[in-house]
PDBML (XML) file of the C-alpha atoms, coordinates in Angstrom:
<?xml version="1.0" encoding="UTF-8" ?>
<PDBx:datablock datablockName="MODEL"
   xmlns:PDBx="http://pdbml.pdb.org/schema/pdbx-v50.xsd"
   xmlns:xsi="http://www.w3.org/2001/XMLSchema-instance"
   xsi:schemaLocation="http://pdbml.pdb.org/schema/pdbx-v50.xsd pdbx-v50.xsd">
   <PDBx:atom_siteCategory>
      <PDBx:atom_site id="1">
         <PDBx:B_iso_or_equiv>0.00</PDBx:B_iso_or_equiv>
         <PDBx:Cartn_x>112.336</PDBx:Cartn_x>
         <PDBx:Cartn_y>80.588</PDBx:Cartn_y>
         <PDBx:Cartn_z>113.825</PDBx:Cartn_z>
         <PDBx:auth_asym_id>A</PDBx:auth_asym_id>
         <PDBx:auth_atom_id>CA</PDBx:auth_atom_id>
         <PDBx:auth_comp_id>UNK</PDBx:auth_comp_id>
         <PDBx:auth_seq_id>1</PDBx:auth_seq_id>
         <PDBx:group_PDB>ATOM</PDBx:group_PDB>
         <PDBx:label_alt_id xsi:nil="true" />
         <PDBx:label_asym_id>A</PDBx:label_asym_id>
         <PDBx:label_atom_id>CA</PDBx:label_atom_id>
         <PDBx:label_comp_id>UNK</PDBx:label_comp_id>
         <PDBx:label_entity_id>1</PDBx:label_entity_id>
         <PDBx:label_seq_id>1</PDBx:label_seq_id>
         <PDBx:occupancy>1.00</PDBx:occupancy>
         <PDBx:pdbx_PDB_model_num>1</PDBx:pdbx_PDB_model_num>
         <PDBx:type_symbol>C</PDBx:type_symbol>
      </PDBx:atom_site>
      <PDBx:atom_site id="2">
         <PDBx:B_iso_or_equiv>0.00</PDBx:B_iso_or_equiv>
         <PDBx:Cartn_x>115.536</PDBx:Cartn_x>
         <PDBx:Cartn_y>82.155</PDBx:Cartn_y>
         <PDBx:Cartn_z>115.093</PDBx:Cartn_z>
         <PDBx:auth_asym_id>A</PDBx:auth_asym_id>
         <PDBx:auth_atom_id>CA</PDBx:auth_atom_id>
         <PDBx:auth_comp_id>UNK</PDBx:auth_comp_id>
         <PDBx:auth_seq_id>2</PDBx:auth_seq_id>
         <PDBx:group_PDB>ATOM</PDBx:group_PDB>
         <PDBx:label_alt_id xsi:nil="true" />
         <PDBx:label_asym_id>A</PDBx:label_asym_id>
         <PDBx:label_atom_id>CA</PDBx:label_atom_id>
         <PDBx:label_comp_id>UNK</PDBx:label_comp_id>
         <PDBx:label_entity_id>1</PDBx:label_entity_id>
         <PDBx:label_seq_id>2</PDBx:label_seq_id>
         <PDBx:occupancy>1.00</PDBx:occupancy>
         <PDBx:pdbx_PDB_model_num>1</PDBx:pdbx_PDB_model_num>
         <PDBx:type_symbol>C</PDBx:type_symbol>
      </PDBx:atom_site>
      <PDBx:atom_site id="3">
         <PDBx:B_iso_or_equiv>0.00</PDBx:B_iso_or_equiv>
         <PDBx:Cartn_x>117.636</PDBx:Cartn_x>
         <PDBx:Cartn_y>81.241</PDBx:Cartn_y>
         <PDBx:Cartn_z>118.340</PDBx:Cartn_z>
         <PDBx:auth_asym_id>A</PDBx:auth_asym_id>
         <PDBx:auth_atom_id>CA</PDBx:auth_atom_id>
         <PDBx:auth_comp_id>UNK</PDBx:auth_comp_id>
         <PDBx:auth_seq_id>3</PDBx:auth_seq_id>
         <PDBx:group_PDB>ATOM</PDBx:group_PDB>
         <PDBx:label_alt_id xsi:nil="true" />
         <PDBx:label_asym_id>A</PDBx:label_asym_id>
         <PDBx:label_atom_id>CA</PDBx:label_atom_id>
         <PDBx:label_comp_id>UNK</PDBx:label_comp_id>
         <PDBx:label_entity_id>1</PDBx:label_entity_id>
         <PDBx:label_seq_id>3</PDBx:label_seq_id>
         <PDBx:occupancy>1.00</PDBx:occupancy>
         <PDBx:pdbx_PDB_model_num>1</PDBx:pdbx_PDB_model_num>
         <PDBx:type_symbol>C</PDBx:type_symbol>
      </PDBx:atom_site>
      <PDBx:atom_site id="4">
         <PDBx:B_iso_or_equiv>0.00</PDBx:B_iso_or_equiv>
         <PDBx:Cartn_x>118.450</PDBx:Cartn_x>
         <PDBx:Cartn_y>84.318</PDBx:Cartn_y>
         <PDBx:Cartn_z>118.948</PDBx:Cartn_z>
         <PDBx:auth_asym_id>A</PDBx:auth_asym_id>
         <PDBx:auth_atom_id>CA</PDBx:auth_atom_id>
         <PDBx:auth_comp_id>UNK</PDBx:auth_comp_id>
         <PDBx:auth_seq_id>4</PDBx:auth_seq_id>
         <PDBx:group_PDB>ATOM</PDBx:group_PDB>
         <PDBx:label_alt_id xsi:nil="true" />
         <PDBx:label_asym_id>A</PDBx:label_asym_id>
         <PDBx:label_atom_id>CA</PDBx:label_atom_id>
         <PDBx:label_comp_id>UNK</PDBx:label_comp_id>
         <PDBx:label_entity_id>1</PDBx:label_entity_id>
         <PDBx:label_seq_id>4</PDBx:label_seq_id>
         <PDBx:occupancy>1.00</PDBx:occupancy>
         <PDBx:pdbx_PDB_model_num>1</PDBx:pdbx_PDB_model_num>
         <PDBx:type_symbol>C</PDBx:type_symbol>
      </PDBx:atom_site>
      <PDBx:atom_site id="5">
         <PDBx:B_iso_or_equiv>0.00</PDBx:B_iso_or_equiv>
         <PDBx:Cartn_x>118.112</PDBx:Cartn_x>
         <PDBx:Cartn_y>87.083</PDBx:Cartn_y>
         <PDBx:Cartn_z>122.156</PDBx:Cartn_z>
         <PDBx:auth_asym_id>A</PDBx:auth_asym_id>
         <PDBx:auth_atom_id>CA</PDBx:auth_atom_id>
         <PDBx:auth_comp_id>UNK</PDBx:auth_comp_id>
         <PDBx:auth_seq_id>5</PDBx:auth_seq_id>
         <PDBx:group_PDB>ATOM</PDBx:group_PDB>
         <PDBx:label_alt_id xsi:nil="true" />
         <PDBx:label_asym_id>A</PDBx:label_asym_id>
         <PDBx:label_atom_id>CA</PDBx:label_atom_id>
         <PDBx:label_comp_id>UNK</PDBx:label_comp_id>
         <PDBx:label_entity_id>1</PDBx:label_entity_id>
         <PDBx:label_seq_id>5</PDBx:label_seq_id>
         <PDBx:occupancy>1.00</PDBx:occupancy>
         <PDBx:pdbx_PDB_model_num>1</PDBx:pdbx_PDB_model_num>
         <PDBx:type_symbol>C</PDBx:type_symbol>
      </PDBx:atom_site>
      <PDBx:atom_site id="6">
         <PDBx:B_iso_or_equiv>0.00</PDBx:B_iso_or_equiv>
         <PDBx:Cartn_x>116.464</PDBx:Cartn_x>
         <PDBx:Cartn_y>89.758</PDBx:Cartn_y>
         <PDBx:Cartn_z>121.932</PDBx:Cartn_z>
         <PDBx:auth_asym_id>A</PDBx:auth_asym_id>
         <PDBx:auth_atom_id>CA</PDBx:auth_atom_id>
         <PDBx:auth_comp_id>UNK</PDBx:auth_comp_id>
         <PDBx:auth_seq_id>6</PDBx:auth_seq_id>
         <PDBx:group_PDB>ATOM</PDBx:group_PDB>
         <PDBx:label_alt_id xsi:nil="true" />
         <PDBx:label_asym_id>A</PDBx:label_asym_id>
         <PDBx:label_atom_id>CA</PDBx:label_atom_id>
         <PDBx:label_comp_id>UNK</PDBx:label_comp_id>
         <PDBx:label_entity_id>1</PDBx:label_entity_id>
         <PDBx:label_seq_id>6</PDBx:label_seq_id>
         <PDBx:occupancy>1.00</PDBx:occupancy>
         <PDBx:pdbx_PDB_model_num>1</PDBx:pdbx_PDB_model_num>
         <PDBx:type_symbol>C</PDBx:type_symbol>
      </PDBx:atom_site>
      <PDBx:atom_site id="7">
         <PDBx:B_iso_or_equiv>0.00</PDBx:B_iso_or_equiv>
         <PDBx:Cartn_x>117.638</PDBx:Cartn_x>
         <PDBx:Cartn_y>92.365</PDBx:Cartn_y>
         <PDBx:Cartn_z>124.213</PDBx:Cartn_z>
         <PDBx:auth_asym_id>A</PDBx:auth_asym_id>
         <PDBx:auth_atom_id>CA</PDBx:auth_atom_id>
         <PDBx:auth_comp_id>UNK</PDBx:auth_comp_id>
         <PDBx:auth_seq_id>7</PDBx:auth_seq_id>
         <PDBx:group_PDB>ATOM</PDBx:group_PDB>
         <PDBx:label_alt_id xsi:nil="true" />
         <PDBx:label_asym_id>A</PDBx:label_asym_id>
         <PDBx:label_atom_id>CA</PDBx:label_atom_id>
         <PDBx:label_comp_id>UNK</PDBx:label_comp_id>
         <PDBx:label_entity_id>1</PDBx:label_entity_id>
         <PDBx:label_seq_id>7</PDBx:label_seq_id>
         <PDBx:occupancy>1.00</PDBx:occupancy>
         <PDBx:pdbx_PDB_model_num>1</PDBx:pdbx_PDB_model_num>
         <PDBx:type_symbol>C</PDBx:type_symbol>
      </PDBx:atom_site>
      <PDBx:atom_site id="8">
         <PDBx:B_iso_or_equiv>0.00</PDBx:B_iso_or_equiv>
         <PDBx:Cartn_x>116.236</PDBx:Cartn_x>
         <PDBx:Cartn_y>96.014</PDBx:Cartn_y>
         <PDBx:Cartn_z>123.912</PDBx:Cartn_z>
         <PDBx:auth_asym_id>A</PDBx:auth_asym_id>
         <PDBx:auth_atom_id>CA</PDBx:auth_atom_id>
         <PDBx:auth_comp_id>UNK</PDBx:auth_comp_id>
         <PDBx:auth_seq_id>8</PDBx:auth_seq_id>
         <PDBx:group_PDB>ATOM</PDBx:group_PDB>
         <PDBx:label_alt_id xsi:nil="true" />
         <PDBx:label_asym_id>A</PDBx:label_asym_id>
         <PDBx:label_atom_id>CA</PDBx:label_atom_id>
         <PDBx:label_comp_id>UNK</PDBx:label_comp_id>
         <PDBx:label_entity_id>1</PDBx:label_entity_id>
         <PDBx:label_seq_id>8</PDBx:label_seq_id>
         <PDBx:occupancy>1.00</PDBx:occupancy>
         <PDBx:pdbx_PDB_model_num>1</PDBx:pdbx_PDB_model_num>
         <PDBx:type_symbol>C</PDBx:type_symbol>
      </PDBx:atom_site>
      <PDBx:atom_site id="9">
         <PDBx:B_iso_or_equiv>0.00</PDBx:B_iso_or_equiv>
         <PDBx:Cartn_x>115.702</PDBx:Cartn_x>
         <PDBx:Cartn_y>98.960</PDBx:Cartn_y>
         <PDBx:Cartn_z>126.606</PDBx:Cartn_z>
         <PDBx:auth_asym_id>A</PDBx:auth_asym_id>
         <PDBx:auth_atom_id>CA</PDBx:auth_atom_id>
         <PDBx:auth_comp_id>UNK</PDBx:auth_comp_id>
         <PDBx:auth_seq_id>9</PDBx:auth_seq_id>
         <PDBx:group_PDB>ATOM</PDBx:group_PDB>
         <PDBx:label_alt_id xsi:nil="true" />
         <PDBx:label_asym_id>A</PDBx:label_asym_id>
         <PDBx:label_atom_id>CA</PDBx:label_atom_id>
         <PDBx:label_comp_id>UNK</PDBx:label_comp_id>
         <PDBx:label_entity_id>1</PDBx:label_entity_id>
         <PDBx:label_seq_id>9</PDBx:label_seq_id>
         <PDBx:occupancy>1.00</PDBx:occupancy>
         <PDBx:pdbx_PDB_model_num>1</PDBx:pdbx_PDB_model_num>
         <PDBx:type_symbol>C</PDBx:type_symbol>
      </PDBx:atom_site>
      <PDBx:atom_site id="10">
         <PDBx:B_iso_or_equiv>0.00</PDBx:B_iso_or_equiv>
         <PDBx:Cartn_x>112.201</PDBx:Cartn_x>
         <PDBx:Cartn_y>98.272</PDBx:Cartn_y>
         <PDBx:Cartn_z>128.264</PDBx:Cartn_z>
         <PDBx:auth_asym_id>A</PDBx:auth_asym_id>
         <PDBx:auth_atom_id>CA</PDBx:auth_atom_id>
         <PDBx:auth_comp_id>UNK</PDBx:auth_comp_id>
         <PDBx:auth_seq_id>10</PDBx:auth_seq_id>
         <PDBx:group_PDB>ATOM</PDBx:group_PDB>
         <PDBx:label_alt_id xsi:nil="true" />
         <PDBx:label_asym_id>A</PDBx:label_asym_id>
         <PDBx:label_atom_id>CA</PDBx:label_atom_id>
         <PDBx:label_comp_id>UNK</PDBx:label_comp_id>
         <PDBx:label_entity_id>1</PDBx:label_entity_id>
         <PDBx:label_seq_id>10</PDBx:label_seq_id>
         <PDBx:occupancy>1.00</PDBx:occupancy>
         <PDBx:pdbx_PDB_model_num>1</PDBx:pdbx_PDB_model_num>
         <PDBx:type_symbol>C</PDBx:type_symbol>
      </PDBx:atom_site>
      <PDBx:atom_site id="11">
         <PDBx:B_iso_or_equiv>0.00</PDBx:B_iso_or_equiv>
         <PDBx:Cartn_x>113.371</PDBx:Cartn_x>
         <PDBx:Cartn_y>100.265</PDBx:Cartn_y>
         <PDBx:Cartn_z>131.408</PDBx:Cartn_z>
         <PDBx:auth_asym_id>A</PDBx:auth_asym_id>
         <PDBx:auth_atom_id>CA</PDBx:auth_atom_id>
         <PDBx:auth_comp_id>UNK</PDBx:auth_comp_id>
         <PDBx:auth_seq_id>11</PDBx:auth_seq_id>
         <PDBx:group_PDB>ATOM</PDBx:group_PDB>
         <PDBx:label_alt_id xsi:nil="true" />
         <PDBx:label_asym_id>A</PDBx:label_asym_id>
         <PDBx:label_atom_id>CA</PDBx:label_atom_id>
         <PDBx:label_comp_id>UNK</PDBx:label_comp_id>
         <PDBx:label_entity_id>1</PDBx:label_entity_id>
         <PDBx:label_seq_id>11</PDBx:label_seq_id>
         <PDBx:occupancy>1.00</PDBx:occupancy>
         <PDBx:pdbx_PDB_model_num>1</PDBx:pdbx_PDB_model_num>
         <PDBx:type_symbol>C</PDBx:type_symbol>
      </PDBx:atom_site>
      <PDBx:atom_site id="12">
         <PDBx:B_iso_or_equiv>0.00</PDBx:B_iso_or_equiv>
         <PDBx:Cartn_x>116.087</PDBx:Cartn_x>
         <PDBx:Cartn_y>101.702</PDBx:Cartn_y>
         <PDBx:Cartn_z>132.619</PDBx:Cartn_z>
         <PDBx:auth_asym_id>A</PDBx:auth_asym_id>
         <PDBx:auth_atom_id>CA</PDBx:auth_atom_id>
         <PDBx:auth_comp_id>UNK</PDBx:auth_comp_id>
         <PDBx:auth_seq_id>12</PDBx:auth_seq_id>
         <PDBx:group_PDB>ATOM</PDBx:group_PDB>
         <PDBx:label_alt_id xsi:nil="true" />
         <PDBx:label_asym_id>A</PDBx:label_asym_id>
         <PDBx:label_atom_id>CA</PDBx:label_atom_id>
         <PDBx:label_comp_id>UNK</PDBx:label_comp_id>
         <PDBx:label_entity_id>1</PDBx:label_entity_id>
         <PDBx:label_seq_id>12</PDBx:label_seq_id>
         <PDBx:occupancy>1.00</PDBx:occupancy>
         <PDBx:pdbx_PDB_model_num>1</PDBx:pdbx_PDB_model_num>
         <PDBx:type_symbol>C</PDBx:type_symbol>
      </PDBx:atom_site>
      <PDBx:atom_site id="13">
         <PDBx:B_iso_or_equiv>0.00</PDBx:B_iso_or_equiv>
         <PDBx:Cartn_x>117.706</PDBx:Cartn_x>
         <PDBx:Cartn_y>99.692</PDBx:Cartn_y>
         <PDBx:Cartn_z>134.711</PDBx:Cartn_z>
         <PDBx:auth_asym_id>A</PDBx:auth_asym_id>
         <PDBx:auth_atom_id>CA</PDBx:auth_atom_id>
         <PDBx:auth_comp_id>UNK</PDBx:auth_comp_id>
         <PDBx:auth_seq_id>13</PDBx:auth_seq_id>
         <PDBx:group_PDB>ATOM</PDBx:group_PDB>
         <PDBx:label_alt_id xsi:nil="true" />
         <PDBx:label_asym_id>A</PDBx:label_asym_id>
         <PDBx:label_atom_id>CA</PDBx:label_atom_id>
         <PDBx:label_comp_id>UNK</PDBx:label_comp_id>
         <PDBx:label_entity_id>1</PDBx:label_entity_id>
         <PDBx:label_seq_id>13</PDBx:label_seq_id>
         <PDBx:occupancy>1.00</PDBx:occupancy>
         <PDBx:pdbx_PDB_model_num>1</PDBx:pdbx_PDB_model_num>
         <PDBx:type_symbol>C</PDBx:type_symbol>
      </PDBx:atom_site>
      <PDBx:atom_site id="14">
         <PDBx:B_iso_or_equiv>0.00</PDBx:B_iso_or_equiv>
         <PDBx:Cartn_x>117.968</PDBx:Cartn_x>
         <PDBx:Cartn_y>97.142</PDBx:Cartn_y>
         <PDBx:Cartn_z>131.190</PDBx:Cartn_z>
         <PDBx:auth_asym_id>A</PDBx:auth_asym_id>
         <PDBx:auth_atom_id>CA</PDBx:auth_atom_id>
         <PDBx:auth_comp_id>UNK</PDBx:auth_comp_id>
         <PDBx:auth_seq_id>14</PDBx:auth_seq_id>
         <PDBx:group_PDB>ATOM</PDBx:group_PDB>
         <PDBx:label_alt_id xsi:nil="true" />
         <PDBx:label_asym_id>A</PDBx:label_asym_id>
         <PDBx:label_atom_id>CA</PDBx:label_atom_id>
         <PDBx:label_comp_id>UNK</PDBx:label_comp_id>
         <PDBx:label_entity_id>1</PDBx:label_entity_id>
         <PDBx:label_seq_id>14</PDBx:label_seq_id>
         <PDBx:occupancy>1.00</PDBx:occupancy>
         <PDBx:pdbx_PDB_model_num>1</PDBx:pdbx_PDB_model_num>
         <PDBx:type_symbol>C</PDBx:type_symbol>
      </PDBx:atom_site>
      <PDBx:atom_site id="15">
         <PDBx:B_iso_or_equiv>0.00</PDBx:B_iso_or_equiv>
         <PDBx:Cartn_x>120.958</PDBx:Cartn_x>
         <PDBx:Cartn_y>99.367</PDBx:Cartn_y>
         <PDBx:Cartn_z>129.667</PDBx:Cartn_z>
         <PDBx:auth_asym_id>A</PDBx:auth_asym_id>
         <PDBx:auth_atom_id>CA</PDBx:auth_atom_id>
         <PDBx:auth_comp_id>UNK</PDBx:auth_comp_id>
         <PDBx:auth_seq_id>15</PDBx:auth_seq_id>
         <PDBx:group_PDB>ATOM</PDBx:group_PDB>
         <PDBx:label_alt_id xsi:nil="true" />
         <PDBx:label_asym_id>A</PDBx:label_asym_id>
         <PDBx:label_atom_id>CA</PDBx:label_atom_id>
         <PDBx:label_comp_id>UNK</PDBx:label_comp_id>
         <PDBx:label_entity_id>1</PDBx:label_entity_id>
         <PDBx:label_seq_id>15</PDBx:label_seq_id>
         <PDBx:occupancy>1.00</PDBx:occupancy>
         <PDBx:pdbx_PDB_model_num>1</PDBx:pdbx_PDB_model_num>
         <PDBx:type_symbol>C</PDBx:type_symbol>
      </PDBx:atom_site>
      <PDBx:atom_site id="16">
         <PDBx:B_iso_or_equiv>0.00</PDBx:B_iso_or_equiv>
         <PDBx:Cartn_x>123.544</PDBx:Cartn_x>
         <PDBx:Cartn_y>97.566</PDBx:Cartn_y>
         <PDBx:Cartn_z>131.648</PDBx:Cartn_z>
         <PDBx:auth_asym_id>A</PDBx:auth_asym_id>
         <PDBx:auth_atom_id>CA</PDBx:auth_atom_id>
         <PDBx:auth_comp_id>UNK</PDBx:auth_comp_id>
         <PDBx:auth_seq_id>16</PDBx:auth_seq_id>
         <PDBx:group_PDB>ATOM</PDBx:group_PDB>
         <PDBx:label_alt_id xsi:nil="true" />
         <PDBx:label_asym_id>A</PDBx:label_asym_id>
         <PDBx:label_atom_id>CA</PDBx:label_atom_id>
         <PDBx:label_comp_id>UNK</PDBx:label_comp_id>
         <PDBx:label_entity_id>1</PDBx:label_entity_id>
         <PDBx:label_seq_id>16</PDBx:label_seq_id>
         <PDBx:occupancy>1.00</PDBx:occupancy>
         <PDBx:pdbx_PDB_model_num>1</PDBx:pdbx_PDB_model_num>
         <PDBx:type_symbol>C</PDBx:type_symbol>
      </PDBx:atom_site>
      <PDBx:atom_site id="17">
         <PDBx:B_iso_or_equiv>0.00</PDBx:B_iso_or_equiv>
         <PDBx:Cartn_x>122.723</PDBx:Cartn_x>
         <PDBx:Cartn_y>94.464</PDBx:Cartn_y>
         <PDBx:Cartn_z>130.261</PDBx:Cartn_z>
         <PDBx:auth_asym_id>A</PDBx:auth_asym_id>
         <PDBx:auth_atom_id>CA</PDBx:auth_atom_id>
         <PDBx:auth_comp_id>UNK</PDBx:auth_comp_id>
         <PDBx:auth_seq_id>17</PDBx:auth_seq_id>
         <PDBx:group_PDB>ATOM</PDBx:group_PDB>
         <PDBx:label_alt_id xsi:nil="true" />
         <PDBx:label_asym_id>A</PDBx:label_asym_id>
         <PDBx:label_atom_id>CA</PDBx:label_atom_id>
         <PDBx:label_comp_id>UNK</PDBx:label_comp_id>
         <PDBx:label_entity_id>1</PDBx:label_entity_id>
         <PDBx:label_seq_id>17</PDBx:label_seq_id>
         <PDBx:occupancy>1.00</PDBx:occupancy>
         <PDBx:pdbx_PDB_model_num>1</PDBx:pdbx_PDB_model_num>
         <PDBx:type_symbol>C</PDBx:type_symbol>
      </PDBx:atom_site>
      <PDBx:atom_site id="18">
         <PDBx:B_iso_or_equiv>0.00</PDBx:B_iso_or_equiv>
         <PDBx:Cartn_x>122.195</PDBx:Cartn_x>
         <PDBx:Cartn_y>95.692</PDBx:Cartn_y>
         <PDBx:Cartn_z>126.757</PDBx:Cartn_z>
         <PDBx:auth_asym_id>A</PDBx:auth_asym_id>
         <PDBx:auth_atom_id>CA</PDBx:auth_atom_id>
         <PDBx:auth_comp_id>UNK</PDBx:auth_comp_id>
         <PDBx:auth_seq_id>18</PDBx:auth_seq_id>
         <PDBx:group_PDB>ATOM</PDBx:group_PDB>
         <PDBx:label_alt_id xsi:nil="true" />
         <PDBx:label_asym_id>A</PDBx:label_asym_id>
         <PDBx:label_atom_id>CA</PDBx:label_atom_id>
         <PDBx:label_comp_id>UNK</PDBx:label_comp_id>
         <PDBx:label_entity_id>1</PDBx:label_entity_id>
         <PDBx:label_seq_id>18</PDBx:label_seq_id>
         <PDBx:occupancy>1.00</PDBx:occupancy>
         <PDBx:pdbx_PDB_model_num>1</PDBx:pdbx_PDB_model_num>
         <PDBx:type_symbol>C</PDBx:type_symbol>
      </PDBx:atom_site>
      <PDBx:atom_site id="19">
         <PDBx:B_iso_or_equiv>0.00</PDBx:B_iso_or_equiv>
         <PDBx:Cartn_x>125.960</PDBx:Cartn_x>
         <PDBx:Cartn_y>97.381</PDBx:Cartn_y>
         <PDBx:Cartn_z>126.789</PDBx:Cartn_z>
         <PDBx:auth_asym_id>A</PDBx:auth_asym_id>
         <PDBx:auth_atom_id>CA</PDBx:auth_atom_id>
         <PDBx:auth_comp_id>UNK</PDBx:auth_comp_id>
         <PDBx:auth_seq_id>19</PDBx:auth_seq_id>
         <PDBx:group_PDB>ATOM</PDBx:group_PDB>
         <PDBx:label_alt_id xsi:nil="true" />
         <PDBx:label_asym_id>A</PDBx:label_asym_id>
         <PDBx:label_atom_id>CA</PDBx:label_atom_id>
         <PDBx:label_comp_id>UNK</PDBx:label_comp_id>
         <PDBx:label_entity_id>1</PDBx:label_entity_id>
         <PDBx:label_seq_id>19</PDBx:label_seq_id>
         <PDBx:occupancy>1.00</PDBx:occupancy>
         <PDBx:pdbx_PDB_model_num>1</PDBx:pdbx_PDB_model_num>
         <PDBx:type_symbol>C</PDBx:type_symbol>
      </PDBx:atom_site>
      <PDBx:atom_site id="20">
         <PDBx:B_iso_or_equiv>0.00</PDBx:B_iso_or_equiv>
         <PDBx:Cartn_x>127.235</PDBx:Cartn_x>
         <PDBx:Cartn_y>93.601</PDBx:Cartn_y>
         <PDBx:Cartn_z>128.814</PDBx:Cartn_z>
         <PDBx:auth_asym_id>A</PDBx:auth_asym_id>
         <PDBx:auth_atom_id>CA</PDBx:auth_atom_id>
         <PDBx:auth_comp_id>UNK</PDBx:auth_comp_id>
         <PDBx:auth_seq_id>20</PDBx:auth_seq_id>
         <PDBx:group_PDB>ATOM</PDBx:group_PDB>
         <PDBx:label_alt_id xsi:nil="true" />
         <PDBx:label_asym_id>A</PDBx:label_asym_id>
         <PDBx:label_atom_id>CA</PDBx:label_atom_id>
         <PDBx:label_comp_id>UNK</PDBx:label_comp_id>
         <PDBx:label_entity_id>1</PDBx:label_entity_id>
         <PDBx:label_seq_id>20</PDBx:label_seq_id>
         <PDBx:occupancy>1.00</PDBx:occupancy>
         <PDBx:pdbx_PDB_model_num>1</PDBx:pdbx_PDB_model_num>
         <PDBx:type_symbol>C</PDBx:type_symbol>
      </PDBx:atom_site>
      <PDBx:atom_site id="21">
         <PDBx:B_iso_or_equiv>0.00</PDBx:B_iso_or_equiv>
         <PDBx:Cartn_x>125.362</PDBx:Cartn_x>
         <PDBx:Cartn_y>91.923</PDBx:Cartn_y>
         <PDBx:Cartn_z>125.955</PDBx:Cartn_z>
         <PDBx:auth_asym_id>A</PDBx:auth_asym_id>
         <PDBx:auth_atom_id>CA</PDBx:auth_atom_id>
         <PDBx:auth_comp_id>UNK</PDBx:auth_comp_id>
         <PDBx:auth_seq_id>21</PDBx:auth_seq_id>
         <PDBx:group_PDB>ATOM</PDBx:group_PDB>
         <PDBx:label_alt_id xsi:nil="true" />
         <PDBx:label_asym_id>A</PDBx:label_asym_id>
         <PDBx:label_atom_id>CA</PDBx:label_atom_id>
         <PDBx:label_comp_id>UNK</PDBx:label_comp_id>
         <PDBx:label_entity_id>1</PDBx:label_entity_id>
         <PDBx:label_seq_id>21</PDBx:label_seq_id>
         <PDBx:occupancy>1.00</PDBx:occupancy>
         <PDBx:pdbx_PDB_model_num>1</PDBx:pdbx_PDB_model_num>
         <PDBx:type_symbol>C</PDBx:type_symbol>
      </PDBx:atom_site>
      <PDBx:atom_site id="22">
         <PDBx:B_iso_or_equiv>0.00</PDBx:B_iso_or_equiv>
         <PDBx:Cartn_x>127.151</PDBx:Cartn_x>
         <PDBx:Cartn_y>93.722</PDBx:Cartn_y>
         <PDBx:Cartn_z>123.295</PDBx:Cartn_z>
         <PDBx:auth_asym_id>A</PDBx:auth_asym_id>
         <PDBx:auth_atom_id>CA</PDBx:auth_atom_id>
         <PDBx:auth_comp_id>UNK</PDBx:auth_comp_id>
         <PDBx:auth_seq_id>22</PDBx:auth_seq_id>
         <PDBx:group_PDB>ATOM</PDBx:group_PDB>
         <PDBx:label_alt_id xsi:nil="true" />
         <PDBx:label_asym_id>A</PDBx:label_asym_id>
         <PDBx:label_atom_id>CA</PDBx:label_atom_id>
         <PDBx:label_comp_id>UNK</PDBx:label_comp_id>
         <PDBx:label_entity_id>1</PDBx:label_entity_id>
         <PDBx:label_seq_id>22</PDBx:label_seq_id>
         <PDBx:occupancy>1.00</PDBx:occupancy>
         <PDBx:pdbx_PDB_model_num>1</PDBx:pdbx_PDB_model_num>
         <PDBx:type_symbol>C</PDBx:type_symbol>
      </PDBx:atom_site>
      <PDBx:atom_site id="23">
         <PDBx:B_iso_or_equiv>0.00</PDBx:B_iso_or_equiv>
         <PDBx:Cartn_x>130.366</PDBx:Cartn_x>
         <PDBx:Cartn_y>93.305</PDBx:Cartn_y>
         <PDBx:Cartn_z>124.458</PDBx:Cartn_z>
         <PDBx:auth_asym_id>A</PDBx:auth_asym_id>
         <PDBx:auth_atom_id>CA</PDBx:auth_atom_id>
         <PDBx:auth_comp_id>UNK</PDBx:auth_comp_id>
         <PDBx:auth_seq_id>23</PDBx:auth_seq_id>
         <PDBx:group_PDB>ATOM</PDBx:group_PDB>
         <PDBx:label_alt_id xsi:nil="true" />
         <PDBx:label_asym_id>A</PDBx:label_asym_id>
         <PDBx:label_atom_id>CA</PDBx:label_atom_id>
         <PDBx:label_comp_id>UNK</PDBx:label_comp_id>
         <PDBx:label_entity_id>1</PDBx:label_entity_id>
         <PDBx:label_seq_id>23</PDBx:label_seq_id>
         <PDBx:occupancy>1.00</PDBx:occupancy>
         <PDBx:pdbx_PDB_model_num>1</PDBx:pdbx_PDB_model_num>
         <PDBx:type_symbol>C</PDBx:type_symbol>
      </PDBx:atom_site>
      <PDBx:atom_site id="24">
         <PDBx:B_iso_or_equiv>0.00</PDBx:B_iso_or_equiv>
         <PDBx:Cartn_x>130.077</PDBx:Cartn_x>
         <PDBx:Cartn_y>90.312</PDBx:Cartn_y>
         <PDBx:Cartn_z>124.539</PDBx:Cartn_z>
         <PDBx:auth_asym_id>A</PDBx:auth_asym_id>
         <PDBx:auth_atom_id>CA</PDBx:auth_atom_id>
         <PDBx:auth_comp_id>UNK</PDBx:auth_comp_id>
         <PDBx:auth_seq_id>24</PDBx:auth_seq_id>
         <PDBx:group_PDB>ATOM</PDBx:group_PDB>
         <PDBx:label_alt_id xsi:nil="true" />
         <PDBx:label_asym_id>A</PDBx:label_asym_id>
         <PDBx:label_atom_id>CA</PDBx:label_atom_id>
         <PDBx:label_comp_id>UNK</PDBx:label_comp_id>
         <PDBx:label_entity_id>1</PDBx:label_entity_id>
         <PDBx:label_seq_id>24</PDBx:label_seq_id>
         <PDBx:occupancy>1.00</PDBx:occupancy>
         <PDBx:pdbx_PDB_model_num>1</PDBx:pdbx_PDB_model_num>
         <PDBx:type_symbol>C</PDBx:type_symbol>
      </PDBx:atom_site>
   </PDBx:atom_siteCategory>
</PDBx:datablock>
């Protein structure tokens, strides 16, 4: 098991979050 998030670029509109994500 890991806690983790996965983020990833389903669609388009994810990127945003993806770039937010990793600046974080």
């Amino acid at each position: 098991e890991t806690p983790d998030k996965w983020f990833g670029v389903t669609y388009k509109e994810d990127k945003q979050a993806v770039v937010d994500s990793l600046k974080a």
